[in-house]
PDB file of N, CA and C in Angstrom:
ATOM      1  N   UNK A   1      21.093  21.893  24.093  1.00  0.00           N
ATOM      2  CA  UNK A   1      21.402  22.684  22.924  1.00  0.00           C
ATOM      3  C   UNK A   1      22.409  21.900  22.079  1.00  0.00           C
ATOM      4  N   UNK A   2      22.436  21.842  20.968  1.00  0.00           N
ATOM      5  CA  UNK A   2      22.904  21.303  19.745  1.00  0.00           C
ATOM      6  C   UNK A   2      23.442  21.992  18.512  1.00  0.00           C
ATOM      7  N   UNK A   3      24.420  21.925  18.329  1.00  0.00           N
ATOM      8  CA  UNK A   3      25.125  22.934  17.012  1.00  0.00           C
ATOM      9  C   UNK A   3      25.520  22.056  16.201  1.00  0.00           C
ATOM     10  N   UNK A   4      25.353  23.112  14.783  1.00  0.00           N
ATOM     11  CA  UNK A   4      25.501  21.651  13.310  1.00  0.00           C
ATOM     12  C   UNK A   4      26.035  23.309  12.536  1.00  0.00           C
ATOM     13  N   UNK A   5      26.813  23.023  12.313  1.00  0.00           N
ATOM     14  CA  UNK A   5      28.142  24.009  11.291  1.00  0.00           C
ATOM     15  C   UNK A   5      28.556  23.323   9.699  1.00  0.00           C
ATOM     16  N   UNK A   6      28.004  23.884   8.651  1.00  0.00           N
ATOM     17  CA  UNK A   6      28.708  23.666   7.269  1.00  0.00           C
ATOM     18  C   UNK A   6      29.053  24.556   6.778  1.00  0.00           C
ATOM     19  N   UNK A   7      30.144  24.260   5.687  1.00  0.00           N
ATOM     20  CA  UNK A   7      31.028  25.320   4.870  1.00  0.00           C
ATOM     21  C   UNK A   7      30.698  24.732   3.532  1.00  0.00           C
ATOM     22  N   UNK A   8      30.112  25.587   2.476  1.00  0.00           N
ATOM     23  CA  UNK A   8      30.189  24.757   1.128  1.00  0.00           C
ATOM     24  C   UNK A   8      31.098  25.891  -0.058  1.00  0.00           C
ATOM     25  N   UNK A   9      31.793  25.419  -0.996  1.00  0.00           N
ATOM     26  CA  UNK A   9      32.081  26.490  -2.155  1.00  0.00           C
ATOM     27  C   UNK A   9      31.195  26.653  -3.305  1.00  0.00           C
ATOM     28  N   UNK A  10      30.655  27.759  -3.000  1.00  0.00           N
ATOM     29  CA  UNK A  10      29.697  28.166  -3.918  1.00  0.00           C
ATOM     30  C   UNK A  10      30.110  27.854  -5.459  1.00  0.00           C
ATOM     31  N   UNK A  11      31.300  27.542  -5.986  1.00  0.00           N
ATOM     32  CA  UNK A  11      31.347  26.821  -7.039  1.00  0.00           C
ATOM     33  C   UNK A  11      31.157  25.411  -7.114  1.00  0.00           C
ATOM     34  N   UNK A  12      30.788  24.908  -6.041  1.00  0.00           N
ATOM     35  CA  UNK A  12      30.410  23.891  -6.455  1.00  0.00           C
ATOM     36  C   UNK A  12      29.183  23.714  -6.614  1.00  0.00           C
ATOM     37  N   UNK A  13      28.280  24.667  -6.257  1.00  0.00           N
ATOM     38  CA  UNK A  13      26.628  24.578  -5.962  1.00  0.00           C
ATOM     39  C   UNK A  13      26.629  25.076  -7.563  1.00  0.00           C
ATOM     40  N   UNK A  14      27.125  26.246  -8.123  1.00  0.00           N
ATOM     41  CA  UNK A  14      27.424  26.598  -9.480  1.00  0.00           C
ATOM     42  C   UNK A  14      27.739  25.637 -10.446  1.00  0.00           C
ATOM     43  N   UNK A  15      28.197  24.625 -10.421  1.00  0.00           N
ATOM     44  CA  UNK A  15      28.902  23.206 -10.974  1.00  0.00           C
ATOM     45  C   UNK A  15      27.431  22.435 -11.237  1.00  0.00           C
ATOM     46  N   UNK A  16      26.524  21.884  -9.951  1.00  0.00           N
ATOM     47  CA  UNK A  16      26.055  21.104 -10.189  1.00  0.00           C
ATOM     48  C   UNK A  16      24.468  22.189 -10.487  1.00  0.00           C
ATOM     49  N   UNK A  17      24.242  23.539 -10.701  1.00  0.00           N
ATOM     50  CA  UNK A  17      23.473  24.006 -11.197  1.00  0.00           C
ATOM     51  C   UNK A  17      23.822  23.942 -12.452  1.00  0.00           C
ATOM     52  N   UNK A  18      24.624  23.952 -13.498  1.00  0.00           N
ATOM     53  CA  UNK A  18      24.847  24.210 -14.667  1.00  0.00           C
ATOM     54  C   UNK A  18      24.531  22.335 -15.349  1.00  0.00           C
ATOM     55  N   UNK A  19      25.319  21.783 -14.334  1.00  0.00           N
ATOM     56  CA  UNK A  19      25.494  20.120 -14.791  1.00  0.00           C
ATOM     57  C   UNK A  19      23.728  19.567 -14.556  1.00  0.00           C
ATOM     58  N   UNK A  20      22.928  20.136 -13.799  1.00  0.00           N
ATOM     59  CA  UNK A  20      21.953  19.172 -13.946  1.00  0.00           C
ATOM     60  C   UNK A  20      20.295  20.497 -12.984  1.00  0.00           C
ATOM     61  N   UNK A  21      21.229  21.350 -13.494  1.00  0.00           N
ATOM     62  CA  UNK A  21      19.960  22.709 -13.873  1.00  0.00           C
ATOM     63  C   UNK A  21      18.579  22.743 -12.976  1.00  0.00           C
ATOM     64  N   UNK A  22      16.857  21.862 -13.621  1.00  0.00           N
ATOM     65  CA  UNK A  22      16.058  22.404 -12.893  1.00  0.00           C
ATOM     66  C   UNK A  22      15.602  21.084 -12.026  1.00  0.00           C
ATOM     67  N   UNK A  23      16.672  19.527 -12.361  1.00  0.00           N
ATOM     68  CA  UNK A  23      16.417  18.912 -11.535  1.00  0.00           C
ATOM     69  C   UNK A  23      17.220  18.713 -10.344  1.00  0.00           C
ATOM     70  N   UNK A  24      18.526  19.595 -10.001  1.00  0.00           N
ATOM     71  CA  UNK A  24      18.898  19.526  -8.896  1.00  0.00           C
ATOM     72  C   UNK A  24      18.292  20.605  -8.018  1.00  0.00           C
ATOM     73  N   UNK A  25      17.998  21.373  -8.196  1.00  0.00           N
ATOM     74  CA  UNK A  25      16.575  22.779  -7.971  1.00  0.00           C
ATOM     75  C   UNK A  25      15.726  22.024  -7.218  1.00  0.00           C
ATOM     76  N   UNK A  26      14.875  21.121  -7.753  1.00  0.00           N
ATOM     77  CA  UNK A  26      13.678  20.818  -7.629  1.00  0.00           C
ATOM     78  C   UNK A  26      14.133  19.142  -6.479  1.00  0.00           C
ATOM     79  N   UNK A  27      14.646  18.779  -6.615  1.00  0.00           N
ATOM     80  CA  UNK A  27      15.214  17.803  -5.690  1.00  0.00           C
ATOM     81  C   UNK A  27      15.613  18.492  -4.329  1.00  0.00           C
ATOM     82  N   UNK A  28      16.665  19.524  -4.393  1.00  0.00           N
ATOM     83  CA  UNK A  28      16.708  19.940  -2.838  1.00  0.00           C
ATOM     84  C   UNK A  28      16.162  21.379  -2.519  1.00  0.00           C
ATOM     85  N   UNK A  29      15.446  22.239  -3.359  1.00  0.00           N
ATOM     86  CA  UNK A  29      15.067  23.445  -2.838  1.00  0.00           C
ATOM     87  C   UNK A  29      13.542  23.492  -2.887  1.00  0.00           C
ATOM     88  N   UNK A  30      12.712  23.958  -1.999  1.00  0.00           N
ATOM     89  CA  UNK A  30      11.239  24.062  -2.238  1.00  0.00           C
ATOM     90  C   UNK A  30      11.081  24.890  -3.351  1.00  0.00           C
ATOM     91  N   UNK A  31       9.972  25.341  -3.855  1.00  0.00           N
ATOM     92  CA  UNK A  31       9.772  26.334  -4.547  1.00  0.00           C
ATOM     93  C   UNK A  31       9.595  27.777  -3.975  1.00  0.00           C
ATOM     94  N   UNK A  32       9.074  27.982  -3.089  1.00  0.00           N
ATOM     95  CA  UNK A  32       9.944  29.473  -2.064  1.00  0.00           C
ATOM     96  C   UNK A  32      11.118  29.583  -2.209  1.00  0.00           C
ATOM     97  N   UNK A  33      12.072  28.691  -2.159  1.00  0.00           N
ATOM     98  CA  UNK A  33      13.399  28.870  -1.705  1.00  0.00           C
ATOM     99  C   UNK A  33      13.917  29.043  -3.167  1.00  0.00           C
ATOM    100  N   UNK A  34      13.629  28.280  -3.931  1.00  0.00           N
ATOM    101  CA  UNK A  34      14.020  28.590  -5.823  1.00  0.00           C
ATOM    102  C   UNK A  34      13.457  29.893  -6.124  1.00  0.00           C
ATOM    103  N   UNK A  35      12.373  30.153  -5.580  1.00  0.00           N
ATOM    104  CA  UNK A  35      11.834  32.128  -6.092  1.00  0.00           C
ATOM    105  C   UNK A  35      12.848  32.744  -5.585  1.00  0.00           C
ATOM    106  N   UNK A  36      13.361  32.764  -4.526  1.00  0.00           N
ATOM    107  CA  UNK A  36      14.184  33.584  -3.644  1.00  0.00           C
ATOM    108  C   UNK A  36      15.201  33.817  -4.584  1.00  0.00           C
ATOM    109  N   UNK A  37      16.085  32.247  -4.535  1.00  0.00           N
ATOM    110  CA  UNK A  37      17.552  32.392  -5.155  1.00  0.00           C
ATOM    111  C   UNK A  37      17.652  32.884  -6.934  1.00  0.00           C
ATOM    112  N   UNK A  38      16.652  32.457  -7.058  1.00  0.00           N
ATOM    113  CA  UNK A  38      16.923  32.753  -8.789  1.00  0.00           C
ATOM    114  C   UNK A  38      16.043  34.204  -8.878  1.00  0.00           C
ATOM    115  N   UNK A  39      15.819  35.014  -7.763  1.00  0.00           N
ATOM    116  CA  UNK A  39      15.718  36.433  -8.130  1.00  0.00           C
ATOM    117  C   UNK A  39      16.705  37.373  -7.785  1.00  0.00           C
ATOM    118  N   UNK A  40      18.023  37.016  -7.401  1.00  0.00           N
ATOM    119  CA  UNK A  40      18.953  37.558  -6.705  1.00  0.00           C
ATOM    120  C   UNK A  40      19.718  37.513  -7.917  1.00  0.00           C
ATOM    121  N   UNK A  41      20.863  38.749  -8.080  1.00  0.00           N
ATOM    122  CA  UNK A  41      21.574  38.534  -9.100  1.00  0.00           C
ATOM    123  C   UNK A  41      22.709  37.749  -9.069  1.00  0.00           C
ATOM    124  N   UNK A  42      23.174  36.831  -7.952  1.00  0.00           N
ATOM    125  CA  UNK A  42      23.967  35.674  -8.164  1.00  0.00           C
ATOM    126  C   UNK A  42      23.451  34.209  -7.512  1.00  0.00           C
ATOM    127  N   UNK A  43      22.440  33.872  -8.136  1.00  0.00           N
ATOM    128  CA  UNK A  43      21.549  32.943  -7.763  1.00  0.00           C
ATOM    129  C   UNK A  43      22.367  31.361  -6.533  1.00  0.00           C
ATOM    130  N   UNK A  44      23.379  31.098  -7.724  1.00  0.00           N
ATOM    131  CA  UNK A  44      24.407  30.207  -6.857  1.00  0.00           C
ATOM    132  C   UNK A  44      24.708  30.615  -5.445  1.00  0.00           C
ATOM    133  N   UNK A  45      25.016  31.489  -5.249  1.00  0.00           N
ATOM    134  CA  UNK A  45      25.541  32.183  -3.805  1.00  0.00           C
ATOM    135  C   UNK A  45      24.537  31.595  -3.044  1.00  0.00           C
ATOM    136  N   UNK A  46      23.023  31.813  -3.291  1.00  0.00           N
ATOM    137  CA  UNK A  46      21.886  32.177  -2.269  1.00  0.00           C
ATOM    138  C   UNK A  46      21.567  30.787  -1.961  1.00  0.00           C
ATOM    139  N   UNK A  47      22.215  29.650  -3.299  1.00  0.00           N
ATOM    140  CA  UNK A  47      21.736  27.934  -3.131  1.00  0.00           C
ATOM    141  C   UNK A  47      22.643  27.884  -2.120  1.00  0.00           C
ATOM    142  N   UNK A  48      23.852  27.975  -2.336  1.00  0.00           N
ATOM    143  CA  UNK A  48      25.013  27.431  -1.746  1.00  0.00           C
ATOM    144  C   UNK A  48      24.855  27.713  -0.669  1.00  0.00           C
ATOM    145  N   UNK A  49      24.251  28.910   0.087  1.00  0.00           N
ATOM    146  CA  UNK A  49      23.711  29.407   1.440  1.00  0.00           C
ATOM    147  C   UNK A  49      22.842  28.663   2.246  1.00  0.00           C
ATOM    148  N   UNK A  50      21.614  28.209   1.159  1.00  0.00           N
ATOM    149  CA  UNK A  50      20.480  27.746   1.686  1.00  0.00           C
ATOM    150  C   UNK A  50      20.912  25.711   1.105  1.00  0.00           C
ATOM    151  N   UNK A  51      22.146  25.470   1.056  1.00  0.00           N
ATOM    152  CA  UNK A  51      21.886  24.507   1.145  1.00  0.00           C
ATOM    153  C   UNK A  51      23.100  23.789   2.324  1.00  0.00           C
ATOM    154  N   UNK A  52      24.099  24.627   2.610  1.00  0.00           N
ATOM    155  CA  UNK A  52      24.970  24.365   4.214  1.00  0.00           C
ATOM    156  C   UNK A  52      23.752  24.974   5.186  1.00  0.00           C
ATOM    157  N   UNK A  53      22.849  25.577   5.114  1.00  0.00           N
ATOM    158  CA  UNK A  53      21.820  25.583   6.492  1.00  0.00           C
ATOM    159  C   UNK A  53      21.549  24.383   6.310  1.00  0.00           C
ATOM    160  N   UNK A  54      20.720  23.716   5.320  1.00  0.00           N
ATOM    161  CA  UNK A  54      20.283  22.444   5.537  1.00  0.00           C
ATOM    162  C   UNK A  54      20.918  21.541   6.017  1.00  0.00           C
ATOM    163  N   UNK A  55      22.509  21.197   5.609  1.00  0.00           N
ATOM    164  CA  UNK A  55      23.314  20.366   6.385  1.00  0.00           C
ATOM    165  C   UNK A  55      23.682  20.554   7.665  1.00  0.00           C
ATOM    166  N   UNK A  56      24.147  21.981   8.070  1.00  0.00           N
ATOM    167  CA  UNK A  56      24.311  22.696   9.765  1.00  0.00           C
ATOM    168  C   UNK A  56      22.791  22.015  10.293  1.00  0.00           C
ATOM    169  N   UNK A  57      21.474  22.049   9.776  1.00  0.00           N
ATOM    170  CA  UNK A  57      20.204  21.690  10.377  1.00  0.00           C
ATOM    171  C   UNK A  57      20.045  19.931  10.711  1.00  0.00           C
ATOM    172  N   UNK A  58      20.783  19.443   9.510  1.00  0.00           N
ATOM    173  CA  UNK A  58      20.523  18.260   9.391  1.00  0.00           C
ATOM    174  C   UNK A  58      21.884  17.462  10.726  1.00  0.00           C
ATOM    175  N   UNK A  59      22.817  18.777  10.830  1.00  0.00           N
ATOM    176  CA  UNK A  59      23.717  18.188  11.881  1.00  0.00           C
ATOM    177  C   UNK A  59      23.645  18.416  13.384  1.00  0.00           C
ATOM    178  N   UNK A  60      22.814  19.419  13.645  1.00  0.00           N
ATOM    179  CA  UNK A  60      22.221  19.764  14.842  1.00  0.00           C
ATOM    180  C   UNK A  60      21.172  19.001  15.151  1.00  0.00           C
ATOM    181  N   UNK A  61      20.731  18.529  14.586  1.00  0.00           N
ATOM    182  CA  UNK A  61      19.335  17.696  14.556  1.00  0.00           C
ATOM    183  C   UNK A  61      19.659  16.300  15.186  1.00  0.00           C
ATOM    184  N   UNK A  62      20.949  15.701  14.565  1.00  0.00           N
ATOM    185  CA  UNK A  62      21.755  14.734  14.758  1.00  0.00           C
ATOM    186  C   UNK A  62      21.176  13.743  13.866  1.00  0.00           C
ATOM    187  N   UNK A  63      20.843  13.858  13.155  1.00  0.00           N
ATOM    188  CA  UNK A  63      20.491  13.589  11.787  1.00  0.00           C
ATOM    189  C   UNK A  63      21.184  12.975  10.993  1.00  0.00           C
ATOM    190  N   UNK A  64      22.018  13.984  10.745  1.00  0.00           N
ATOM    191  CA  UNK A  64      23.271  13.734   9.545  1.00  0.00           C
ATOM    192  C   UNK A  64      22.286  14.325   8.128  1.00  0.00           C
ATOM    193  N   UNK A  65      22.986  13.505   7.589  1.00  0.00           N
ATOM    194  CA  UNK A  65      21.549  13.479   6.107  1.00  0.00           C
ATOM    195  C   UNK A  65      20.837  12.697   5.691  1.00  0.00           C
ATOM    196  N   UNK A  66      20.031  12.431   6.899  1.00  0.00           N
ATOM    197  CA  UNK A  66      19.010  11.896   7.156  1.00  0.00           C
ATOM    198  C   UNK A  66      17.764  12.715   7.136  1.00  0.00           C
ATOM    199  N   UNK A  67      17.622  13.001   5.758  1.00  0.00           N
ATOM    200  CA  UNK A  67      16.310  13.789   5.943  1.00  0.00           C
ATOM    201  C   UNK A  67      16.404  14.329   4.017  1.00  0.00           C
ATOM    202  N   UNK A  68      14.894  14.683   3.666  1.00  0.00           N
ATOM    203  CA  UNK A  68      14.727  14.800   2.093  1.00  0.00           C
ATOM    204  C   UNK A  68      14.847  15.946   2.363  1.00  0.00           C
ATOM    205  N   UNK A  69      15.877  16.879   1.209  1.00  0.00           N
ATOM    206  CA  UNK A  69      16.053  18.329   1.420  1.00  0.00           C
ATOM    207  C   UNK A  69      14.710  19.382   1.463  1.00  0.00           C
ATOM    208  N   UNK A  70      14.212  18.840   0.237  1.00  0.00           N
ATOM    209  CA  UNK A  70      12.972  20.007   0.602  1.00  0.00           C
ATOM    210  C   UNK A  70      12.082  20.073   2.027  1.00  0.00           C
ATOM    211  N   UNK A  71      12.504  19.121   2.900  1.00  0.00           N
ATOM    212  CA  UNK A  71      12.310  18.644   4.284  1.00  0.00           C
ATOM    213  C   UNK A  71      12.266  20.163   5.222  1.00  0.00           C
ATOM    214  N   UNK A  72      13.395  20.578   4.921  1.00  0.00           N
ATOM    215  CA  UNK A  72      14.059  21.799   5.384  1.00  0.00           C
ATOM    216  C   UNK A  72      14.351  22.865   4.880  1.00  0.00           C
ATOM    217  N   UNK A  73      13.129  23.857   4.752  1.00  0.00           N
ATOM    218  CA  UNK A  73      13.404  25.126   4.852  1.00  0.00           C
ATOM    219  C   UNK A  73      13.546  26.406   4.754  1.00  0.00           C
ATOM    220  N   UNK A  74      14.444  27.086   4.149  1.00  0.00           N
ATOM    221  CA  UNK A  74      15.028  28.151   4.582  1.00  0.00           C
ATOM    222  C   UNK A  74      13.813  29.215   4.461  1.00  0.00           C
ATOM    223  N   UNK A  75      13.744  30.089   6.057  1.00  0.00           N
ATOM    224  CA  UNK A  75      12.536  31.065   5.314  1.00  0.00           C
ATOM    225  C   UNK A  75      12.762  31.933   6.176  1.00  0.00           C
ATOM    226  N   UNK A  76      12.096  33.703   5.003  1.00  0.00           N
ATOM    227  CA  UNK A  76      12.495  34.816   6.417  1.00  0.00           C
ATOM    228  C   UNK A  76      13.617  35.640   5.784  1.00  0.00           C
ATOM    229  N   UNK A  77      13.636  36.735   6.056  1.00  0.00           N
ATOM    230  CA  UNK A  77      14.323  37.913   5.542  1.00  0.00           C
ATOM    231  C   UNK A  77      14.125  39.192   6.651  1.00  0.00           C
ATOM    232  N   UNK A  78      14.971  39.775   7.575  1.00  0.00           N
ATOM    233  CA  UNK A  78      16.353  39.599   7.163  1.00  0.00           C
ATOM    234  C   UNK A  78      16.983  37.934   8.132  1.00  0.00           C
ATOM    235  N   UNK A  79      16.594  37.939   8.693  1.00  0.00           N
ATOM    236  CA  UNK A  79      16.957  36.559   9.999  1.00  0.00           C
ATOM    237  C   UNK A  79      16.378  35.806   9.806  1.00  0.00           C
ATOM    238  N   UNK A  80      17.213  34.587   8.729  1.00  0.00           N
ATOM    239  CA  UNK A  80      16.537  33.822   8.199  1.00  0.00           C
ATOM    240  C   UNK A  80      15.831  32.471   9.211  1.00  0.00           C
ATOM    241  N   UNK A  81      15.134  31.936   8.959  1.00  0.00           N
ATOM    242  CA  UNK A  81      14.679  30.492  10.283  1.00  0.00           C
ATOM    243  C   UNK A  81      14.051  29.446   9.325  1.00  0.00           C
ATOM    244  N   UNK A  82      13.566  28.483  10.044  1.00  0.00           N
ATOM    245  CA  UNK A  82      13.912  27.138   9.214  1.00  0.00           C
ATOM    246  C   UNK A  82      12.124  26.644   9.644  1.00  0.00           C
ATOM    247  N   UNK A  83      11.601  26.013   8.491  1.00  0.00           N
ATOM    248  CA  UNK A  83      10.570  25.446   8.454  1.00  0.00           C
ATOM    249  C   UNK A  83      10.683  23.633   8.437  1.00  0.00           C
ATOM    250  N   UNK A  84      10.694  23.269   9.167  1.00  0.00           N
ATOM    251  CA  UNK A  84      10.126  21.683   8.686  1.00  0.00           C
ATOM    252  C   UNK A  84       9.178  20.909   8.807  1.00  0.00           C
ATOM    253  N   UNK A  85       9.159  20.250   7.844  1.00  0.00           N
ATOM    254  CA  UNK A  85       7.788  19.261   7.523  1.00  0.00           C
ATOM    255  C   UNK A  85       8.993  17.644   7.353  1.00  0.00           C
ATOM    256  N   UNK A  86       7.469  16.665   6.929  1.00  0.00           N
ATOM    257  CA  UNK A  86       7.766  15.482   7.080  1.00  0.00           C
ATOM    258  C   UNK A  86       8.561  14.739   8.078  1.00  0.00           C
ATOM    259  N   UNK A  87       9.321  13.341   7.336  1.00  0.00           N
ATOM    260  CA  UNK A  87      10.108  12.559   8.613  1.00  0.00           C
ATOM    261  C   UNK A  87      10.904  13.882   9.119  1.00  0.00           C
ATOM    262  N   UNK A  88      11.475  14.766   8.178  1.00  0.00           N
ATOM    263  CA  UNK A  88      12.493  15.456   9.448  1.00  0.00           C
ATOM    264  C   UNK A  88      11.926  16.321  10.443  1.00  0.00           C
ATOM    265  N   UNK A  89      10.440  16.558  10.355  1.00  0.00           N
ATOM    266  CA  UNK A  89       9.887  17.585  11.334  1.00  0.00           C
ATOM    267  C   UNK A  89       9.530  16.343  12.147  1.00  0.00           C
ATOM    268  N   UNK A  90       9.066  14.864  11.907  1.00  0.00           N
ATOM    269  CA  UNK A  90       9.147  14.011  13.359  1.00  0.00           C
ATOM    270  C   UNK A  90      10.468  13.516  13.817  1.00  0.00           C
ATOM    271  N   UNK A  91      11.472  13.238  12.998  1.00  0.00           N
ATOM    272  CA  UNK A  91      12.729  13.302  14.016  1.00  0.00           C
ATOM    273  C   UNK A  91      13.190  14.367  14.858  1.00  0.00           C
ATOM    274  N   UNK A  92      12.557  15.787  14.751  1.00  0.00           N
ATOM    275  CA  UNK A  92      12.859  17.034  15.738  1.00  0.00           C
ATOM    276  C   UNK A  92      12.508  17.009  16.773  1.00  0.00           C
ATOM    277  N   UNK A  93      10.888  16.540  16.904  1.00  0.00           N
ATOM    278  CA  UNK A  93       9.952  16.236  17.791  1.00  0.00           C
ATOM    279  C   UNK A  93      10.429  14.983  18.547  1.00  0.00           C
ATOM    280  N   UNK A  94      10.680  14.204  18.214  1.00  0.00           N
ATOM    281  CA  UNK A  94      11.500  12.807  18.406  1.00  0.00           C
ATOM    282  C   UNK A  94      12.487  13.395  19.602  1.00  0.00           C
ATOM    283  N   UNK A  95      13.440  14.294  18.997  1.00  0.00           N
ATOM    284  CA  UNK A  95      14.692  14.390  19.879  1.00  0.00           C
ATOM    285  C   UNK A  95      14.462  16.050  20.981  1.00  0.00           C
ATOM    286  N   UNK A  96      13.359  16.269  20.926  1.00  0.00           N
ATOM    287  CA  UNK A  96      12.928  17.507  21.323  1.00  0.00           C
ATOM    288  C   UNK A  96      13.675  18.731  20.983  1.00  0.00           C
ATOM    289  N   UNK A  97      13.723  18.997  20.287  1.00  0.00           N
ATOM    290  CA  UNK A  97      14.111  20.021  19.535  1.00  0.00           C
ATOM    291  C   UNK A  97      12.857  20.775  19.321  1.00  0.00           C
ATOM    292  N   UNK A  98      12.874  22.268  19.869  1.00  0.00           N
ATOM    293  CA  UNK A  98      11.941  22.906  20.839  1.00  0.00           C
ATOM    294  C   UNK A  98      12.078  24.121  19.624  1.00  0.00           C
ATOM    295  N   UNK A  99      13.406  24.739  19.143  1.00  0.00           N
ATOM    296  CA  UNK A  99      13.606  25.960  18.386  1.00  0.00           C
ATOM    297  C   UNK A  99      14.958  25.801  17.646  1.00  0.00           C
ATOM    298  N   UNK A 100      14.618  26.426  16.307  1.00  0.00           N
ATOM    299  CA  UNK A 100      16.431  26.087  15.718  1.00  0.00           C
ATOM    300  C   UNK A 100      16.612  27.430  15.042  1.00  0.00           C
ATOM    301  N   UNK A 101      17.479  28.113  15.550  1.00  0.00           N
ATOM    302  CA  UNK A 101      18.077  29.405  15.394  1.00  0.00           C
ATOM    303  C   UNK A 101      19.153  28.921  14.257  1.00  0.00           C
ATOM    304  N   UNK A 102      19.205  29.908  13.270  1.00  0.00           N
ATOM    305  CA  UNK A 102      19.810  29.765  11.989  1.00  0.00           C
ATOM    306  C   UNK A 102      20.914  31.420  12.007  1.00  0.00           C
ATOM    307  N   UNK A 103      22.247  30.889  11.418  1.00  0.00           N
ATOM    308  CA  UNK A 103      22.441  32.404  10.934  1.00  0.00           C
ATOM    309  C   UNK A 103      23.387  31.384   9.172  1.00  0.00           C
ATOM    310  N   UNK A 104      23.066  32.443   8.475  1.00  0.00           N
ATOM    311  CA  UNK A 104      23.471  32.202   7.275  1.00  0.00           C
ATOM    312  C   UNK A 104      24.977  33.373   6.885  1.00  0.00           C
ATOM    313  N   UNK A 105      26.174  32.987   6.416  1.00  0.00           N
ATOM    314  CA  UNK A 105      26.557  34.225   5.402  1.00  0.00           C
ATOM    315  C   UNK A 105      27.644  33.518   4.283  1.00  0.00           C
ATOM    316  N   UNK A 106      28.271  34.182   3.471  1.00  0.00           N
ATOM    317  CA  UNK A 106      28.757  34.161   2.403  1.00  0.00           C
ATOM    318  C   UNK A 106      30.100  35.358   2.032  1.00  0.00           C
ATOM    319  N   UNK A 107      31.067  34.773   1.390  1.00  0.00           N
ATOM    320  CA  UNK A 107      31.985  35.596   0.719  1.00  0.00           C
ATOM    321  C   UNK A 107      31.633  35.397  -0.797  1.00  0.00           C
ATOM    322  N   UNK A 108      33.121  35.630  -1.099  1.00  0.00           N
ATOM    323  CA  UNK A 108      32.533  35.576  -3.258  1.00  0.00           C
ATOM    324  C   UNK A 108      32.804  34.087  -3.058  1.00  0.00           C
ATOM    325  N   UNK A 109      33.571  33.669  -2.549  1.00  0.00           N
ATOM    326  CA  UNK A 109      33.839  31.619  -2.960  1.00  0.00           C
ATOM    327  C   UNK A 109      32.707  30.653  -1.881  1.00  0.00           C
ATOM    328  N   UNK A 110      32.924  31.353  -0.815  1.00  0.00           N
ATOM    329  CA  UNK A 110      32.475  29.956   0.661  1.00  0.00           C
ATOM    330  C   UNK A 110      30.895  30.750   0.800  1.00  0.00           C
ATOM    331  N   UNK A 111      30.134  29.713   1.148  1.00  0.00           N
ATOM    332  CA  UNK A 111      29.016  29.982   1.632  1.00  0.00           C
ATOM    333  C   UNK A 111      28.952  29.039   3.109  1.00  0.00           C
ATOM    334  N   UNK A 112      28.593  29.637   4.244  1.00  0.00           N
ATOM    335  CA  UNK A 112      28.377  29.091   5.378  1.00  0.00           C
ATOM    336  C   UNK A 112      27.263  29.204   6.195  1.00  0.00           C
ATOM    337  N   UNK A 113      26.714  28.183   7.221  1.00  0.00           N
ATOM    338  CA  UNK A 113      25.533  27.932   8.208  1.00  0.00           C
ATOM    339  C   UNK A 113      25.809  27.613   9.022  1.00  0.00           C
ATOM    340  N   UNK A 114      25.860  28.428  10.487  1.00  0.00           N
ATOM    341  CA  UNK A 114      25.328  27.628  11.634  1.00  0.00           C
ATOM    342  C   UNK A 114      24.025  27.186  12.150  1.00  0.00           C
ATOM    343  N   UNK A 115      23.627  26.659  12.490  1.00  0.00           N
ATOM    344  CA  UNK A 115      21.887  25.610  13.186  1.00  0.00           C
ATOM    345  C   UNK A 115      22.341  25.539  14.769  1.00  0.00           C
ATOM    346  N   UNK A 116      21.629  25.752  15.774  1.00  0.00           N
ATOM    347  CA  UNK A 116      21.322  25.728  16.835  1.00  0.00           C
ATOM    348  C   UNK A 116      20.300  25.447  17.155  1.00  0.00           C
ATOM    349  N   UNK A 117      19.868  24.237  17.853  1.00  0.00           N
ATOM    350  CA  UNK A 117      18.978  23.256  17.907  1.00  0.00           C
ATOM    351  C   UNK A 117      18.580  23.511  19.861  1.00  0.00           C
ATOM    352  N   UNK A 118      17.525  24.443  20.349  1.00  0.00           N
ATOM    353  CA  UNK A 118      17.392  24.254  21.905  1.00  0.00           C
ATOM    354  C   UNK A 118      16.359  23.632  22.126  1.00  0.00           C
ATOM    355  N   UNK A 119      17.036  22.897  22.953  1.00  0.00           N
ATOM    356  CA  UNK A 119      15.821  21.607  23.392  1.00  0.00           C
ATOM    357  C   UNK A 119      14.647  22.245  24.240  1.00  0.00           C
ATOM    358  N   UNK A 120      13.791  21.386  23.941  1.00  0.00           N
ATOM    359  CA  UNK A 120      12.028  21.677  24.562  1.00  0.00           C
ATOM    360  C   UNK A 120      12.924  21.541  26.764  1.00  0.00           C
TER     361      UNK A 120
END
C-alpha cells in the first residue's frame, strides 16, 4: 500500500484559470472533469480538488509528475475514484497497483487529496 497526499490553494487554480482560461482546462482536465467543474457554482474549488487528486495519484503511484494530466481521472459522485489511461495506466500496472482509493475535500482557500494505491 502506497499513499500520495496534496494540498493546493484554490486561488491559485483561480489565478491560472483567469491567466490562461480554456487552455489550462484543456491541458490538465478531461472533458468530463471540465463538465463537472464549470457546472458547479464555484468552478475553481472543484479544479483545485480534482487537480491535488492528480498529484496525491501521481505520488502514490511513485510517479511524481510523471504522467500527462488528462492521464488521470477524477470520476464518480458521491466517492469520487480515479480512471487511468495511457503511460500512466502502464506505469500502475508496472508497479502493481491493483486499486486506488481517492478521498477528495475542500475549505473556502485549501483544496486537498489523499490517493491510496493497494497493491495487486
Amino acid at each position: 500500500m502506497r499513499i500520495g497526499v496534496d494540498l493546493i490553494e484554490i486561488e491559485r487554480i483561480r489565478g491560472a484559470l483567469a491567466r490562461y482560461g480554456a487552455d489550462f482546462k484543456e491541458r490538465c482536465f478531461t472533458e468530463a472533469e471540465r463538465a463537472y467543474c464549470d457546472s458547479k457554482p464555484n468552478p475553481p474549488q472543484h479544479y483545485a480538488g480534482r487537480f491535488a487528486a492528480k498529484e496525491a495519484v501521481g505520488k502514490a503511484l511513485g510517479s511524481g509528475v510523471y504522467f500527462t494530466w488528462k492521464e488521470i481521472e477524477v470520476r464518480g459522485r458521491p466517492k469520487p475514484g480515479v480512471h487511468l489511461t495511457g503511460r500512466t495506466a502502464a506505469w500502475a500496472e508496472r508497479v502493481g497497483a491493483a486499486k486506488i482509493e481517492l478521498s477528495m475535500t475542500h475549505s473556502r482557500e485549501l483544496a486537498a487529496a489523499v490517493a491510496v494505491v493497494v497493491d495487486a
